[in-house]
PDB file of N, CA and C in Angstrom:
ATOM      1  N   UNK A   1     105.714  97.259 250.315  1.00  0.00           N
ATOM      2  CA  UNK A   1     104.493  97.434 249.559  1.00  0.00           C
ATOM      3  C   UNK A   1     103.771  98.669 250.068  1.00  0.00           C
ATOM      4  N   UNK A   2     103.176  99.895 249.283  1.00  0.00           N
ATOM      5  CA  UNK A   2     102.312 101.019 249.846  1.00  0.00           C
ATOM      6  C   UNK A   2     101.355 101.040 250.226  1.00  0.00           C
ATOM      7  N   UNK A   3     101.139 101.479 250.875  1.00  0.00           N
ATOM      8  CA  UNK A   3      99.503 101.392 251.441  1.00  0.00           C
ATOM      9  C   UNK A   3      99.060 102.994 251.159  1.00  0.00           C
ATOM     10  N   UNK A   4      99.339 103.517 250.179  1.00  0.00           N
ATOM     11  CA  UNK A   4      98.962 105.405 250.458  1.00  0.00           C
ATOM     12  C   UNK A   4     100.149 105.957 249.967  1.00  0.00           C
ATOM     13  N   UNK A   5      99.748 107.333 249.951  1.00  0.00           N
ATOM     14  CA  UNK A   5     101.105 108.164 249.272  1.00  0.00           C
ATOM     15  C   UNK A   5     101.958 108.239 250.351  1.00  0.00           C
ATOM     16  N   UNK A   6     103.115 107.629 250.279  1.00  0.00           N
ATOM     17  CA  UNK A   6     104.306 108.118 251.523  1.00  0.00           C
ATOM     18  C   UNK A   6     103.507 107.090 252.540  1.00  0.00           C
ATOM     19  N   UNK A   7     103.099 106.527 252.561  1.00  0.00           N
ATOM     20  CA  UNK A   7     102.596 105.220 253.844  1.00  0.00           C
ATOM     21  C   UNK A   7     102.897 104.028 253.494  1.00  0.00           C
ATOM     22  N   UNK A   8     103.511 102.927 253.872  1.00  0.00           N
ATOM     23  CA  UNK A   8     103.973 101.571 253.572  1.00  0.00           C
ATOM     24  C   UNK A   8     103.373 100.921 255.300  1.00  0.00           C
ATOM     25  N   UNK A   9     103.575  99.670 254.278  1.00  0.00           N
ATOM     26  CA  UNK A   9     103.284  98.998 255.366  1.00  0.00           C
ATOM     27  C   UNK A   9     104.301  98.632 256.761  1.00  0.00           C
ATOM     28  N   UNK A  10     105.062  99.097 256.380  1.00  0.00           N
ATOM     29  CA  UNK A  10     106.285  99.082 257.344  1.00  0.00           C
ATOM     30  C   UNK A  10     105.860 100.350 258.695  1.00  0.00           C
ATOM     31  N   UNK A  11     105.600 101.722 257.946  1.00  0.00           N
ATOM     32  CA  UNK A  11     105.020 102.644 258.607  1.00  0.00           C
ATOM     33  C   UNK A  11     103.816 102.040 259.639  1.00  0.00           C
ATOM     34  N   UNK A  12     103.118 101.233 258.817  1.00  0.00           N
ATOM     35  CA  UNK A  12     102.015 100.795 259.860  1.00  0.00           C
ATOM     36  C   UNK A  12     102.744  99.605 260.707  1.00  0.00           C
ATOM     37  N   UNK A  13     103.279  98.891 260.339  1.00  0.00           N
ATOM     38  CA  UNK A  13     103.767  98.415 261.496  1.00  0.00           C
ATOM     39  C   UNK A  13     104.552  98.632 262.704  1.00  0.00           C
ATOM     40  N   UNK A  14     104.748  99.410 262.145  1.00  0.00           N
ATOM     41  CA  UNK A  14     105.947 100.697 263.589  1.00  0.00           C
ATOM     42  C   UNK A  14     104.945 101.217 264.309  1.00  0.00           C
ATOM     43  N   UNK A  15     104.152 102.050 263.643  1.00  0.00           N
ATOM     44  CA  UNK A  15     103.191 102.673 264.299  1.00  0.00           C
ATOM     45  C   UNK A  15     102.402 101.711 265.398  1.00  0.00           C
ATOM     46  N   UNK A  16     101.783 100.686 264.602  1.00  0.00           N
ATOM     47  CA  UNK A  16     101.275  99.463 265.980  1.00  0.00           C
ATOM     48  C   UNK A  16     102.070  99.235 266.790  1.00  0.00           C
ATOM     49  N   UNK A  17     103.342  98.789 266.468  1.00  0.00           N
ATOM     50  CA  UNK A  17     104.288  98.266 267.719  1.00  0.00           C
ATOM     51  C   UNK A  17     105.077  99.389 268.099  1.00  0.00           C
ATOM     52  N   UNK A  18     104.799 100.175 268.267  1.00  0.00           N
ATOM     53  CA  UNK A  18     105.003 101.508 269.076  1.00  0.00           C
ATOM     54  C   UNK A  18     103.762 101.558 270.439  1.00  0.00           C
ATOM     55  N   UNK A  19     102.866 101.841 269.256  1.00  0.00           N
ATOM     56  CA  UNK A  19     101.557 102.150 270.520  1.00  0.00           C
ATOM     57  C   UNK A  19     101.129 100.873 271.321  1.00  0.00           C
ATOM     58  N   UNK A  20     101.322  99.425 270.706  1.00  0.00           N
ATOM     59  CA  UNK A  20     101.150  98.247 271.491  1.00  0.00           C
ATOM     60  C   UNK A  20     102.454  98.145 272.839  1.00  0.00           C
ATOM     61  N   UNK A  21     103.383  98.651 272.130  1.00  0.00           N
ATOM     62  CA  UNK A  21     104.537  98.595 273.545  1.00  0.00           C
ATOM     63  C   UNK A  21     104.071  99.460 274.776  1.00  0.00           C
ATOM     64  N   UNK A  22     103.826 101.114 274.386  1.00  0.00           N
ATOM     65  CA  UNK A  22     103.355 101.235 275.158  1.00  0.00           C
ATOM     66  C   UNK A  22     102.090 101.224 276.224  1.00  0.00           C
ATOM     67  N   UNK A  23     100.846 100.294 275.655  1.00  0.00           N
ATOM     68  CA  UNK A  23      99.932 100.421 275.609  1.00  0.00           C
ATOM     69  C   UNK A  23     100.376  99.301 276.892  1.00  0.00           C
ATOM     70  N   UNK A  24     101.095  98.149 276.649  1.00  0.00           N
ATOM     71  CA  UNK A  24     101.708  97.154 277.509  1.00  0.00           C
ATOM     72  C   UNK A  24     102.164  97.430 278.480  1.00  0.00           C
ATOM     73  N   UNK A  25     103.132  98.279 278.680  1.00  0.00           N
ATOM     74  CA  UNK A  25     104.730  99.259 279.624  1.00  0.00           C
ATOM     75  C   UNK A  25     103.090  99.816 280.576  1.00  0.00           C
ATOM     76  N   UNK A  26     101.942 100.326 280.343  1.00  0.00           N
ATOM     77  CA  UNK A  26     100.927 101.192 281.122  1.00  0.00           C
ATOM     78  C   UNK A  26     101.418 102.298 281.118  1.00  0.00           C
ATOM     79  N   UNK A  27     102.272 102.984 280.075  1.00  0.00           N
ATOM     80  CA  UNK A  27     102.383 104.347 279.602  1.00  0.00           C
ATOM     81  C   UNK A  27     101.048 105.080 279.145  1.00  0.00           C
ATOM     82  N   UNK A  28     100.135 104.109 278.786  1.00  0.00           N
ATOM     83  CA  UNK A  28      99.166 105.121 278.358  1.00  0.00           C
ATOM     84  C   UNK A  28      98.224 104.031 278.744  1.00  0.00           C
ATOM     85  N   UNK A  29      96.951 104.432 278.707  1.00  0.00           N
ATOM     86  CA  UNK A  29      95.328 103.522 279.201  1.00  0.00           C
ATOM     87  C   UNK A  29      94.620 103.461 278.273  1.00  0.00           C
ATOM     88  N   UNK A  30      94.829 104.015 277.237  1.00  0.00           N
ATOM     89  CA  UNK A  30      93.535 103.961 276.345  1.00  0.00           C
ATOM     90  C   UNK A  30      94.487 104.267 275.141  1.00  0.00           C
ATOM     91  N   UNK A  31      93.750 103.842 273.780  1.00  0.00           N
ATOM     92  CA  UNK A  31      94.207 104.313 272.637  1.00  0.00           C
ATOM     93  C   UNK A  31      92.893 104.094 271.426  1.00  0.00           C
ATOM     94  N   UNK A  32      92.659 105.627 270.918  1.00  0.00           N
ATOM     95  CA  UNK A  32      92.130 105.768 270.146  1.00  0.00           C
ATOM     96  C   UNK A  32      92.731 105.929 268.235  1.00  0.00           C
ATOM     97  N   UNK A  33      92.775 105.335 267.656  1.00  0.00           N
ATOM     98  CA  UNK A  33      93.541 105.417 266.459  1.00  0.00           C
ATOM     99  C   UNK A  33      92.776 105.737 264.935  1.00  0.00           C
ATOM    100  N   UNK A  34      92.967 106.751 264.300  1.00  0.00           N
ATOM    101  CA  UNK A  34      92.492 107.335 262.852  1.00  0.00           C
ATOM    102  C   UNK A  34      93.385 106.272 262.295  1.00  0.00           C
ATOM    103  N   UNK A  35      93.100 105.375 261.158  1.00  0.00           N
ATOM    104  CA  UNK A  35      94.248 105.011 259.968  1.00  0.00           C
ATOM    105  C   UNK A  35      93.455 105.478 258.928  1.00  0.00           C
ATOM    106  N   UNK A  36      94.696 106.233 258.051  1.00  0.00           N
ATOM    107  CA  UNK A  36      94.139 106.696 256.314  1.00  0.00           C
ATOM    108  C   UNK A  36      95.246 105.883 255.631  1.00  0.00           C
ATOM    109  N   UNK A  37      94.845 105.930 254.453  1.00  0.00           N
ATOM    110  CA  UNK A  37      96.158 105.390 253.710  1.00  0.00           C
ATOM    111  C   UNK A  37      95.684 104.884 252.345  1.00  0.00           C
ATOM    112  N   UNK A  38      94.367 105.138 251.960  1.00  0.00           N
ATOM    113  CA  UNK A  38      93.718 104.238 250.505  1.00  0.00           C
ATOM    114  C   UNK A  38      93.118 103.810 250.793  1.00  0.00           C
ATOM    115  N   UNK A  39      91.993 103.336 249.998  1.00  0.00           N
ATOM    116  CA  UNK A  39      90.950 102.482 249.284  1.00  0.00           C
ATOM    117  C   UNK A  39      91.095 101.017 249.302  1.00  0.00           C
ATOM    118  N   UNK A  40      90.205 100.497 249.217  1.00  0.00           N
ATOM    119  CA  UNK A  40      90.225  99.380 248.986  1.00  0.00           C
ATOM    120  C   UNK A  40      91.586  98.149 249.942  1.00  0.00           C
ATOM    121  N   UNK A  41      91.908  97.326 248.753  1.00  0.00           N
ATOM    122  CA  UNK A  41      93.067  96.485 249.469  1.00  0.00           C
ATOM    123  C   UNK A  41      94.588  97.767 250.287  1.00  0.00           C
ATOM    124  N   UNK A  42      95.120  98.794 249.725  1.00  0.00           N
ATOM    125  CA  UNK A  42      95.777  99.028 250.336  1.00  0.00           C
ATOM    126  C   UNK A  42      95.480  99.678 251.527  1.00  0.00           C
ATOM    127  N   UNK A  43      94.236  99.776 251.893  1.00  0.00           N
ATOM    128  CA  UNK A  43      93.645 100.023 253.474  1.00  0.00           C
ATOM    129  C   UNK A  43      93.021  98.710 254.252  1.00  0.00           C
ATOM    130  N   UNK A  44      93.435  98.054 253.275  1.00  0.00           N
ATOM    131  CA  UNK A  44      92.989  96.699 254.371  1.00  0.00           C
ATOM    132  C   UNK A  44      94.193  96.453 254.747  1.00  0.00           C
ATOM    133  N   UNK A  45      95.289  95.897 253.883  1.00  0.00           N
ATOM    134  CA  UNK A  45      96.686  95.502 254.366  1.00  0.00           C
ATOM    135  C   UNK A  45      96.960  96.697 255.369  1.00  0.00           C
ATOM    136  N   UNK A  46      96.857  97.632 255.353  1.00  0.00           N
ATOM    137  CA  UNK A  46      97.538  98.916 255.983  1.00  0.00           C
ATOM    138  C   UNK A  46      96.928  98.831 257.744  1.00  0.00           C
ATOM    139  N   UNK A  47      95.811  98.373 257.686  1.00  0.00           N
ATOM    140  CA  UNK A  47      94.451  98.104 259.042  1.00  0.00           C
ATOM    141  C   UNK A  47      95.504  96.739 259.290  1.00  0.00           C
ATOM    142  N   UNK A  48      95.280  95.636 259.000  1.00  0.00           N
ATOM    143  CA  UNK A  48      95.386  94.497 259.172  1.00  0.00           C
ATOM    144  C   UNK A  48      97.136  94.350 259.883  1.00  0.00           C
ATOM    145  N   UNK A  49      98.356  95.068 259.034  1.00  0.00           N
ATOM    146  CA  UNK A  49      99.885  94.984 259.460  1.00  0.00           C
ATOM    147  C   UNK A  49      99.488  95.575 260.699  1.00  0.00           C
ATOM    148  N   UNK A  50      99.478  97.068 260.910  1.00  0.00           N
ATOM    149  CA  UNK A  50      98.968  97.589 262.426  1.00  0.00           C
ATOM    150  C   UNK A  50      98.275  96.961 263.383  1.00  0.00           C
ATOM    151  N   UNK A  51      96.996  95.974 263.221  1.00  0.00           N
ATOM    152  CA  UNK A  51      96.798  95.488 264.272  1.00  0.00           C
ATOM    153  C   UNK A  51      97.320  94.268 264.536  1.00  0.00           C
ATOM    154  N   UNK A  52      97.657  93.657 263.641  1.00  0.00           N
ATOM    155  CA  UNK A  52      98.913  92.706 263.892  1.00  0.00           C
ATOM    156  C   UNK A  52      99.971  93.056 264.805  1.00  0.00           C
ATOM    157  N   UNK A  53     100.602  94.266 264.303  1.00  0.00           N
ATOM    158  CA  UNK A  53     102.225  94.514 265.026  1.00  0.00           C
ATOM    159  C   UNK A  53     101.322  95.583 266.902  1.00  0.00           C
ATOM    160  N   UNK A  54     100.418  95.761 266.637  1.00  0.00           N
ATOM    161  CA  UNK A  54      99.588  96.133 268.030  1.00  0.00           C
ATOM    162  C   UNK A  54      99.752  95.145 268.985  1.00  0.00           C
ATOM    163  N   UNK A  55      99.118  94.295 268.328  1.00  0.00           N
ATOM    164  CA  UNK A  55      99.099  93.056 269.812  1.00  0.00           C
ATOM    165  C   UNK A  55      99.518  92.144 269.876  1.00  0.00           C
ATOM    166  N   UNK A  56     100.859  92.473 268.953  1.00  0.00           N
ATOM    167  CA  UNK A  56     102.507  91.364 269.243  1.00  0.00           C
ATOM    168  C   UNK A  56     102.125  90.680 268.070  1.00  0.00           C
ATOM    169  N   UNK A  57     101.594  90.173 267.166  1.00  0.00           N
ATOM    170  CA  UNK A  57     101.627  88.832 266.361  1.00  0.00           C
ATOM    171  C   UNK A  57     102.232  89.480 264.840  1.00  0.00           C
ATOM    172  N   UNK A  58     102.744  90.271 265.111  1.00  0.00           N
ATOM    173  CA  UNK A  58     103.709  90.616 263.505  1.00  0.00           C
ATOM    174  C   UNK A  58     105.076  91.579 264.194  1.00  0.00           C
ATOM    175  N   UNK A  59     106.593  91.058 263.699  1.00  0.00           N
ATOM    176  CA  UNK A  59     107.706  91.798 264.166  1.00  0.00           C
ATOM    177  C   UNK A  59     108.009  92.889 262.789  1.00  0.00           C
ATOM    178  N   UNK A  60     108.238  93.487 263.113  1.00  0.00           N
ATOM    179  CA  UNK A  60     107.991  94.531 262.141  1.00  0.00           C
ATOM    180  C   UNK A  60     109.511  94.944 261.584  1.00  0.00           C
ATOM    181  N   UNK A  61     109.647  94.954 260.328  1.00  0.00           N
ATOM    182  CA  UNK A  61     111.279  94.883 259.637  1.00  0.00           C
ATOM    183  C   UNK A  61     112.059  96.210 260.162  1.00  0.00           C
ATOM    184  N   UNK A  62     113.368  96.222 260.398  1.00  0.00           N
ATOM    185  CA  UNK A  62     113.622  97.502 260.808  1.00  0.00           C
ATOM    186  C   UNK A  62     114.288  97.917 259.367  1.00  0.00           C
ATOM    187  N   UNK A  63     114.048  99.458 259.363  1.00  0.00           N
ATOM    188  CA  UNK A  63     114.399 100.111 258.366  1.00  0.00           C
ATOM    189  C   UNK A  63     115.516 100.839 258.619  1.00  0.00           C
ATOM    190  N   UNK A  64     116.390 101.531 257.730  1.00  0.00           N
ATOM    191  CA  UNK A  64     117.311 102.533 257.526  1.00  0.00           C
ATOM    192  C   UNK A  64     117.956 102.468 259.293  1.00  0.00           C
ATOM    193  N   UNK A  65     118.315 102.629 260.328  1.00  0.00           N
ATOM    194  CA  UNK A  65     119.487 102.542 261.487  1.00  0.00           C
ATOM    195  C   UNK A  65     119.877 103.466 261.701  1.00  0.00           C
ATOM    196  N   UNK A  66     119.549 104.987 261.214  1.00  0.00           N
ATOM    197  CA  UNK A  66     120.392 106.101 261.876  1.00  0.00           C
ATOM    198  C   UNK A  66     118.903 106.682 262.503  1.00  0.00           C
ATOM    199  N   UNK A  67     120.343 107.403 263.740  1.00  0.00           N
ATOM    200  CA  UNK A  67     119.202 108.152 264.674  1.00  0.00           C
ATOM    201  C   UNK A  67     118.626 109.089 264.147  1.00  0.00           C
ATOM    202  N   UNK A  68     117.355 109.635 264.573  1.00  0.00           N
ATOM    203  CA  UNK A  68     117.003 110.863 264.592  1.00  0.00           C
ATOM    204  C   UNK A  68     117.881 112.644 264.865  1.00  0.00           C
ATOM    205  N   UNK A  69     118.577 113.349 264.129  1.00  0.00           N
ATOM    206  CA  UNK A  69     118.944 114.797 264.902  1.00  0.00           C
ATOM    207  C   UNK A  69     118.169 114.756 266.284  1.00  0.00           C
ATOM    208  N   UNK A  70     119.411 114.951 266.885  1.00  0.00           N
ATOM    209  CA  UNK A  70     118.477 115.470 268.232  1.00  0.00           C
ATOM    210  C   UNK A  70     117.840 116.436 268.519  1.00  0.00           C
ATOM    211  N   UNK A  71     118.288 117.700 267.640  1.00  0.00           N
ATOM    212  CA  UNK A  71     116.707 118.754 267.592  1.00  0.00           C
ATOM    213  C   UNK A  71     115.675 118.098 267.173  1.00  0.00           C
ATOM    214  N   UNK A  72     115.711 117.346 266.426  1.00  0.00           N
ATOM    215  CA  UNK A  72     114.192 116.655 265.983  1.00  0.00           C
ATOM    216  C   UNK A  72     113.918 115.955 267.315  1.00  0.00           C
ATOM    217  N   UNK A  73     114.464 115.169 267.758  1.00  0.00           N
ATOM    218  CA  UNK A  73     113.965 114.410 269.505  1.00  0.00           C
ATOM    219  C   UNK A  73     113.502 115.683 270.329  1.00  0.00           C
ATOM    220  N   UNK A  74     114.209 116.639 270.256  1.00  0.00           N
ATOM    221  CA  UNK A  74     114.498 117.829 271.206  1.00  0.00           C
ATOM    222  C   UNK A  74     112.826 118.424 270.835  1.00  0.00           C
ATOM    223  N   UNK A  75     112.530 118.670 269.745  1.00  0.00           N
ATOM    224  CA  UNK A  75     111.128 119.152 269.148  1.00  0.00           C
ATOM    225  C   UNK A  75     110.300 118.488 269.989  1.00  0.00           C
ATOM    226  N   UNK A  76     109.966 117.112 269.510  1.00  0.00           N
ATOM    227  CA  UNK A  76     109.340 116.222 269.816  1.00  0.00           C
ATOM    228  C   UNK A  76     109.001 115.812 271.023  1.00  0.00           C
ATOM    229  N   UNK A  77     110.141 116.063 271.929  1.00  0.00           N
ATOM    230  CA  UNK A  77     109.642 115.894 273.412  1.00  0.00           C
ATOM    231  C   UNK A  77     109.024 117.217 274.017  1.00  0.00           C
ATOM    232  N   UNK A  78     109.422 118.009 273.402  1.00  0.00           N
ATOM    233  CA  UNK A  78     108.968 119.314 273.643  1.00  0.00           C
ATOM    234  C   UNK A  78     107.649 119.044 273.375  1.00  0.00           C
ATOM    235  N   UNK A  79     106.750 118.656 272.492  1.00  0.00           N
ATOM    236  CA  UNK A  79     105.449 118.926 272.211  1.00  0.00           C
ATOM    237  C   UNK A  79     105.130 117.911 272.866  1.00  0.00           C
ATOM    238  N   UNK A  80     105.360 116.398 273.047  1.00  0.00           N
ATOM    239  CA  UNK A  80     105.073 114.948 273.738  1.00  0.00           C
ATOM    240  C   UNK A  80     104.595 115.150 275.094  1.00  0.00           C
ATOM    241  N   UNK A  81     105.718 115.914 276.105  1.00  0.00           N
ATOM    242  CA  UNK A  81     105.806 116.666 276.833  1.00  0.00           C
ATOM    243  C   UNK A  81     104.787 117.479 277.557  1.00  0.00           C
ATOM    244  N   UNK A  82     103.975 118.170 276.962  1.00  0.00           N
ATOM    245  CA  UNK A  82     102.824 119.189 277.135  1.00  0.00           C
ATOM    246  C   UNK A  82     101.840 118.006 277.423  1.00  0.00           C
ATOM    247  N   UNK A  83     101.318 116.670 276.598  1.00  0.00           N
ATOM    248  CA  UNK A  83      99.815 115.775 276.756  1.00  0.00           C
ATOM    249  C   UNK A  83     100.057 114.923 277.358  1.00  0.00           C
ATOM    250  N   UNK A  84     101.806 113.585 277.554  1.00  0.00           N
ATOM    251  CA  UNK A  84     101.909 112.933 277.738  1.00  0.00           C
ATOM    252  C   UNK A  84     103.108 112.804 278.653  1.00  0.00           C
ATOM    253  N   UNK A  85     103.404 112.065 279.895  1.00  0.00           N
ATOM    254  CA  UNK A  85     104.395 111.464 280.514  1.00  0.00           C
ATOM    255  C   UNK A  85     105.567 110.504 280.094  1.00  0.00           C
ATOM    256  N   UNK A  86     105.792 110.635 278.658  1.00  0.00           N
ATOM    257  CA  UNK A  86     106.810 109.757 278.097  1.00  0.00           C
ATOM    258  C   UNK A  86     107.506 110.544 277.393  1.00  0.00           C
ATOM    259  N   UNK A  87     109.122 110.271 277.073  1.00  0.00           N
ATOM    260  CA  UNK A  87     109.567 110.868 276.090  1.00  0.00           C
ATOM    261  C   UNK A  87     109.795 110.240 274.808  1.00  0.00           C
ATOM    262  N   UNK A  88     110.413 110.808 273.809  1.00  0.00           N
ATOM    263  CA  UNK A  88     110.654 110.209 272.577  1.00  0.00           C
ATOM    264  C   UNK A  88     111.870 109.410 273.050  1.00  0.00           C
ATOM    265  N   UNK A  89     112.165 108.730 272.564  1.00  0.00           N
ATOM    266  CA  UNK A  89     114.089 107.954 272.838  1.00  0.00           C
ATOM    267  C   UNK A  89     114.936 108.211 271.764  1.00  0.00           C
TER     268      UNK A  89
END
């Protein structure tokens, strides 16, 4: 279901249980979070899946199974790299 152009709710749930894992692991101390994504109901569902899959109480569907190019990882840690002590996997 969408929550926004090119945003699903799947997106928001990755996104929470991304930043809730590491927020857990003490990779990071703090987390400040922007969500956009629409108006009305599809910014509530879009708020609501994310803080769900944040603090464990929603498992979030896995999508599509292929890796990332590793220049794209290779990018990514490159910039990750510069603010933060973690890499991409």
């Amino acid at each position: 279901m969408g929550c926004g152009e090119g945003v699903t709710e799947e997106t928001y749930c990755s996104y929470g249980e991304l930043l809730g894992r590491l927020l857990l692991e003490g990779r990071v101390r703090a987390l400040i979070t922007v969500l956009e994504g629409g108006y009305g109901d599809n910014l509530r569902r879009g708020i609501r899946v994310y803080s769900e899959a944040l603090i464990g109480l929603r498992e979030c569907r896995r999508v599509g199974g292929r890796a990332p190019p590793s220049s794209v990882v290779r990018g990514l840690n490159s910039v990750v790299s510069r603010y933060w002590s973690f890499e991409v996997a």
